[in-house]
Protein backbone atom coordinates (compact mmCIF):
# COMPACT_ATOMS: atom_id res chain seq x y z
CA UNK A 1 20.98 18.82 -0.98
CA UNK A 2 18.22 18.78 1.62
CA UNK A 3 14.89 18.07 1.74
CA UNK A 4 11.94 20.89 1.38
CA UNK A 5 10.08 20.84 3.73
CA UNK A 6 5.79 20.95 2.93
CA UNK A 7 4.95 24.08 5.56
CA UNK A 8 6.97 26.86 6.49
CA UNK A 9 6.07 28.27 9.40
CA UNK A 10 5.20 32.20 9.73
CA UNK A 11 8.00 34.93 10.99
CA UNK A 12 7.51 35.00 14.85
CA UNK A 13 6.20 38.48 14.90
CA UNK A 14 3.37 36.52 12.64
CA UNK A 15 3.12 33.14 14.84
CA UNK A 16 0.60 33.07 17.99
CA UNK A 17 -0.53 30.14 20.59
CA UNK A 18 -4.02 29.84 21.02
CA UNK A 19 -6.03 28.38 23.52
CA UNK A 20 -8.99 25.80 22.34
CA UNK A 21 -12.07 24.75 25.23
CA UNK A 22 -15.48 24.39 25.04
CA UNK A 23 -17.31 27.43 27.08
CA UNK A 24 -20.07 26.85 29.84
CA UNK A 25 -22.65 27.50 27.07
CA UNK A 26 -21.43 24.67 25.07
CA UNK A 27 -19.69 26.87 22.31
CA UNK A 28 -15.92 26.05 21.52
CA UNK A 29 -13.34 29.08 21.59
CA UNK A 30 -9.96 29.32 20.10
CA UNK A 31 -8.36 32.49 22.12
CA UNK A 32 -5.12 33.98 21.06
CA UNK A 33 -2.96 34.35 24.29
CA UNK A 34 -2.30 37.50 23.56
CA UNK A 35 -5.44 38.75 23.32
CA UNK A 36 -4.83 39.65 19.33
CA UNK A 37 -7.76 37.08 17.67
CA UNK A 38 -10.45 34.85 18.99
CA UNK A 39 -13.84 33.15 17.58
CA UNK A 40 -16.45 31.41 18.81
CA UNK A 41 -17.57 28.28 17.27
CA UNK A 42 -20.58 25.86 17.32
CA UNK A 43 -17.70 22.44 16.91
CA UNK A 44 -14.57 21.64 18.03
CA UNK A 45 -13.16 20.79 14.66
CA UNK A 46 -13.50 24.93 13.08
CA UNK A 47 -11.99 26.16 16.37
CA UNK A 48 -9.04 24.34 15.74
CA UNK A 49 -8.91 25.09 11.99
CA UNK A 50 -9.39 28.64 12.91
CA UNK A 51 -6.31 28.50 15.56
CA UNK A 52 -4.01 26.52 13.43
CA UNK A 53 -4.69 29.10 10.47
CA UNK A 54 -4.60 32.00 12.15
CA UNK A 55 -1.52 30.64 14.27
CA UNK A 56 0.41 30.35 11.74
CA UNK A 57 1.98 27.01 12.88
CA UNK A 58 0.94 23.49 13.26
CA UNK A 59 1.79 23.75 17.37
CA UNK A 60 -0.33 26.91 17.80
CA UNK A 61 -2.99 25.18 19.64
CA UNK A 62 -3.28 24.53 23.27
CA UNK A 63 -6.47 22.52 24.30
CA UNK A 64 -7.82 22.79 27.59
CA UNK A 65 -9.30 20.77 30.02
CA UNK A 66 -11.23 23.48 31.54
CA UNK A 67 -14.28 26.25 30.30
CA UNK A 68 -12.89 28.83 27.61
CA UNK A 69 -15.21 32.11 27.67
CA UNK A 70 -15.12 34.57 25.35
CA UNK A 71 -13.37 37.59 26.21
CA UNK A 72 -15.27 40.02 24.11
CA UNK A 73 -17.81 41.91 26.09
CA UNK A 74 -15.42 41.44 29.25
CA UNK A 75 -13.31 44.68 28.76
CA UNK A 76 -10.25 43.01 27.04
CA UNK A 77 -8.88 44.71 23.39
């Protein structure tokens, strides 16, 4: 009756939003905003793959126009 659809998107206790920017160092960072996940990339392209994986939607990244640091080393768990 209707159509399947190609990706299902995880449970919402499963599904985060991530932040994607380039840091002052010239890295790119995908941050979870909830301070669950983040990585550090040398491109722009694996930051998003990493977001949109570990997002577990295909609207879990945010990309800003402004620096993304890490937060690891900066007292956040």
């Amino acid at each position: 009756m209707g159509q399947s659809t190609p990706f299902r998107p995880a449970p919402e206790s499963a599904s985060h939003l991530f932040l994607v920017g380039q840091s002052k160092g010239g890295f790119w960072v995908a941050r979870d905003l909830e301070g669950r996940s983040e990585g550090v990339f040398r491109d722009k392209k694996e930051a998003i793959r990493f977001a949109l994986f570990e997002g577990g939607h295909p609207n879990a990244v945010m990309l800003s126009p402004n620096a993304v640091e890490p937060s690891f080393g900066m007292g956040v768990h």
